[in-house]
PDB file of N, CA and C in Angstrom:
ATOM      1  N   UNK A   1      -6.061  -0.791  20.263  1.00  0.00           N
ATOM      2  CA  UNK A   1      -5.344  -0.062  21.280  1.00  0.00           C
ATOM      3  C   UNK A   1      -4.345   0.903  20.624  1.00  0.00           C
ATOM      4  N   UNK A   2      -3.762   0.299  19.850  1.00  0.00           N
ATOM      5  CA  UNK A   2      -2.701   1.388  19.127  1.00  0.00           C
ATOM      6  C   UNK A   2      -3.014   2.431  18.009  1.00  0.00           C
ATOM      7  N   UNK A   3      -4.272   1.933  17.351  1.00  0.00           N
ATOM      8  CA  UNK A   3      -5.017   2.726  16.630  1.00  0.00           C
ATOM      9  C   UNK A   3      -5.592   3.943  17.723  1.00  0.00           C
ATOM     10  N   UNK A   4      -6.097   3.913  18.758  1.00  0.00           N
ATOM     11  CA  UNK A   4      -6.156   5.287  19.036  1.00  0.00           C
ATOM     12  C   UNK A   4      -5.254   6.496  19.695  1.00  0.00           C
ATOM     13  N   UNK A   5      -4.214   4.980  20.382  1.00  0.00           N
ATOM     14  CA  UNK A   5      -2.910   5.882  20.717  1.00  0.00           C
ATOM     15  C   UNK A   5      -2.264   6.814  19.672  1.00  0.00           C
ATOM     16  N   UNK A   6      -2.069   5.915  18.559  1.00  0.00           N
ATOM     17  CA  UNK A   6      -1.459   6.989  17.255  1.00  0.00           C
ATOM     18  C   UNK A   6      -2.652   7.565  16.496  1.00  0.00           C
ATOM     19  N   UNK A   7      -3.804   7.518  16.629  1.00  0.00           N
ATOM     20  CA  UNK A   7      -4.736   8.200  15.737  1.00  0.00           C
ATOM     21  C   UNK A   7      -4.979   7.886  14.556  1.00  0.00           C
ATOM     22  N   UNK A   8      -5.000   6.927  14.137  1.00  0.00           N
ATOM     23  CA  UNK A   8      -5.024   5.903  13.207  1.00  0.00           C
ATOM     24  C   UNK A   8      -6.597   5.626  12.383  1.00  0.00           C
ATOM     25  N   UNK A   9      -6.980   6.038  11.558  1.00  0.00           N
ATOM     26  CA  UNK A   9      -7.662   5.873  11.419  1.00  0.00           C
ATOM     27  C   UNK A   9      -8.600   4.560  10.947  1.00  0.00           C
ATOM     28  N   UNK A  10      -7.384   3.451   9.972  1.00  0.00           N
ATOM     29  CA  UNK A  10      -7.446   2.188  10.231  1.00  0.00           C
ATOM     30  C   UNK A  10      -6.244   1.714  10.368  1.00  0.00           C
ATOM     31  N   UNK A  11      -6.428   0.283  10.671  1.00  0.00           N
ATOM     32  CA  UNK A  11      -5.006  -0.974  10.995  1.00  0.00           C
ATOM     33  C   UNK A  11      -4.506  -0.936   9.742  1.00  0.00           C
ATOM     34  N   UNK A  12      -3.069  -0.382  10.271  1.00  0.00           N
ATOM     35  CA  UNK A  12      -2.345  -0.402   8.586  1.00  0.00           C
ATOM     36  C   UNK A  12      -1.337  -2.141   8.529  1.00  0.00           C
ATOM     37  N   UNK A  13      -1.783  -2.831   9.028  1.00  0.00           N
ATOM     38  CA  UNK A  13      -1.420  -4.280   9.746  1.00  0.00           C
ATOM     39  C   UNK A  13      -2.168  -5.350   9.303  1.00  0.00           C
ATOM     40  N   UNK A  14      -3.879  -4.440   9.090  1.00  0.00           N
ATOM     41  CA  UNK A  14      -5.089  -5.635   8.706  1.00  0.00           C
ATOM     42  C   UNK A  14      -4.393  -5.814   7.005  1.00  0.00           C
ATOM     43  N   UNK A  15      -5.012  -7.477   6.596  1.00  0.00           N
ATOM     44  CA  UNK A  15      -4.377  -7.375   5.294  1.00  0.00           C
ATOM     45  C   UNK A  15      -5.239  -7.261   4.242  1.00  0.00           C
ATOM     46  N   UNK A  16      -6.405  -6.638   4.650  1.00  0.00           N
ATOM     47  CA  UNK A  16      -7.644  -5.653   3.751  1.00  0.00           C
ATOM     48  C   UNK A  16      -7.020  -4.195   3.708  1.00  0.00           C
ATOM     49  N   UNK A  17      -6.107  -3.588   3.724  1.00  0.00           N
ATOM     50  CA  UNK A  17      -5.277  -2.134   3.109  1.00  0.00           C
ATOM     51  C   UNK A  17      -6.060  -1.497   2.026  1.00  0.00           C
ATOM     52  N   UNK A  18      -6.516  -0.266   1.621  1.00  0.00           N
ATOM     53  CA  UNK A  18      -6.879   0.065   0.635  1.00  0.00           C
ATOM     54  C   UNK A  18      -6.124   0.632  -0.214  1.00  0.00           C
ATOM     55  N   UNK A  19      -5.910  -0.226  -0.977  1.00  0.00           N
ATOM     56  CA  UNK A  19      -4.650   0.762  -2.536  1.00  0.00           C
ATOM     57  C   UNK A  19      -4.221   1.709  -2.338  1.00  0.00           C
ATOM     58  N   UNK A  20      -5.121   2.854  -2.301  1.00  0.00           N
ATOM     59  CA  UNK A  20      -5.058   4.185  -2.079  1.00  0.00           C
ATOM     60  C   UNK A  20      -4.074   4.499  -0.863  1.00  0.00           C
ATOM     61  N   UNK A  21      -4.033   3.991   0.144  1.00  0.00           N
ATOM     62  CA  UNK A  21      -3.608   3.748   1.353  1.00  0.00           C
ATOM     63  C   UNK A  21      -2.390   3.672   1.673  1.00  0.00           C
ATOM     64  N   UNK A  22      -1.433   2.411   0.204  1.00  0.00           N
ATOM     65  CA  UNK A  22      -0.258   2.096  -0.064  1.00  0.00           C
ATOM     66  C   UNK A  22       0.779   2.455  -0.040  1.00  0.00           C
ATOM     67  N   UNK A  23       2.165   2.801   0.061  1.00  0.00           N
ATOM     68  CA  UNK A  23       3.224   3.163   0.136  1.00  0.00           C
ATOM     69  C   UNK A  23       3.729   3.138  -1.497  1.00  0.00           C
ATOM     70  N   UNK A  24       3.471   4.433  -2.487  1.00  0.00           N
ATOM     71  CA  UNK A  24       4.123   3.820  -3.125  1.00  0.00           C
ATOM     72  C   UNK A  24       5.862   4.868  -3.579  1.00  0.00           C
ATOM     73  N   UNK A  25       6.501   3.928  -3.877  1.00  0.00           N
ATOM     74  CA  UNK A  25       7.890   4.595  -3.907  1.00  0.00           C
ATOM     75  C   UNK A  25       8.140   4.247  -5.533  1.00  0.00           C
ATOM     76  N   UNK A  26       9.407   4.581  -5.551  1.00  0.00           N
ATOM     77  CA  UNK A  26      10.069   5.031  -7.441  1.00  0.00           C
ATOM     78  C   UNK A  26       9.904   3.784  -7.661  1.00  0.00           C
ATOM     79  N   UNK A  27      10.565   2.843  -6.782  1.00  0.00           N
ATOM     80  CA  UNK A  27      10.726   1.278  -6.937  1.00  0.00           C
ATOM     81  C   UNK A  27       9.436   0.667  -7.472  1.00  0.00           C
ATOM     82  N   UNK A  28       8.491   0.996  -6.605  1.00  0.00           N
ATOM     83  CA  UNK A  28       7.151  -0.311  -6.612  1.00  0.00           C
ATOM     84  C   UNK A  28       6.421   0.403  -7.822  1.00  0.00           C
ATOM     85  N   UNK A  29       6.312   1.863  -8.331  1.00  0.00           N
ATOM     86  CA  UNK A  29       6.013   2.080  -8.907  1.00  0.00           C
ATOM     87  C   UNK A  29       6.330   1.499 -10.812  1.00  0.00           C
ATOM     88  N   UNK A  30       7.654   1.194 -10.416  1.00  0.00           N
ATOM     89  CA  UNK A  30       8.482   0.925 -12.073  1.00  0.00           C
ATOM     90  C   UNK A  30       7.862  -0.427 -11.957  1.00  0.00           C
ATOM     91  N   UNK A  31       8.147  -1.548 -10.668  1.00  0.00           N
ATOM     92  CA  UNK A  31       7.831  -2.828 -10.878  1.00  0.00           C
ATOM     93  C   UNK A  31       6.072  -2.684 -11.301  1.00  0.00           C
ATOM     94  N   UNK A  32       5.625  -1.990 -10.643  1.00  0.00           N
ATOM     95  CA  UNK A  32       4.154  -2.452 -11.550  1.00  0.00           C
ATOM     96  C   UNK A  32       4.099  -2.218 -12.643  1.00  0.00           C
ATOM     97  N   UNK A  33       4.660  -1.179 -13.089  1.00  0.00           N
ATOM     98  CA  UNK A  33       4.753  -0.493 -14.485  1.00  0.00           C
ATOM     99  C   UNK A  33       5.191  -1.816 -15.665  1.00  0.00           C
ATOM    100  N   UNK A  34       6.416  -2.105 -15.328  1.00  0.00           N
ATOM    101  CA  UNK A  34       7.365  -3.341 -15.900  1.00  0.00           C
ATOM    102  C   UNK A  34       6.176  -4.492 -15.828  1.00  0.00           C
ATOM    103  N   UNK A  35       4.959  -5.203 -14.486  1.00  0.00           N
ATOM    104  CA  UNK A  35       4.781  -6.269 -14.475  1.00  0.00           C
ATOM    105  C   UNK A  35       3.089  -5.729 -15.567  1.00  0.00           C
ATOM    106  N   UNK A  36       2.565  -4.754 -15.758  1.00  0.00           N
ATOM    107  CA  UNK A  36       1.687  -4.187 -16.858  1.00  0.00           C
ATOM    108  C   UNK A  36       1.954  -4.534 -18.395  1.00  0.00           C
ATOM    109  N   UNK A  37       3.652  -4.244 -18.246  1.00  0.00           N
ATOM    110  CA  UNK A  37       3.622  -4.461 -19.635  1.00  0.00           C
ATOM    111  C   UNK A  37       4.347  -5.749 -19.976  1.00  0.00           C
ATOM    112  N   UNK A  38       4.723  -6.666 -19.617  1.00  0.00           N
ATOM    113  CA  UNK A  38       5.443  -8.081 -19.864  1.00  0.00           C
ATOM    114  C   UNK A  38       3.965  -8.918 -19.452  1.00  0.00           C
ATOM    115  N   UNK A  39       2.974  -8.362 -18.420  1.00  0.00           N
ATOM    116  CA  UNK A  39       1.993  -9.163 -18.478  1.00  0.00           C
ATOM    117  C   UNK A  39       0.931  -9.355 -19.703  1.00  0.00           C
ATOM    118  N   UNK A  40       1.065  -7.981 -20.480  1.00  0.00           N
ATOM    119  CA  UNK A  40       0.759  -8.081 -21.146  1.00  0.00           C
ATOM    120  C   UNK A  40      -1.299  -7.796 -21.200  1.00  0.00           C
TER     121      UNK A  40
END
């Protein structure tokens, strides 16, 4: 229902999201960066 009210092309709600899809900001960007390299 709300997917066609806003034009949505998918449920940004379902918790199948595609990466691409993601929000990414300065923040989430450094933490992956940081969890790449301590993970090793």
């Amino acid at each position: 229902m709300f997917r066609q009210h806003f034009e949505l092309k998918y449920n940004p709600f379902d918790k199948e999201i595609p990466t691409d899809k993601l929000f990414s900001s300065r923040d989430t960007r450094e933490a992956r960066f940081k969890i790449k390299i301590y993970a090793g």
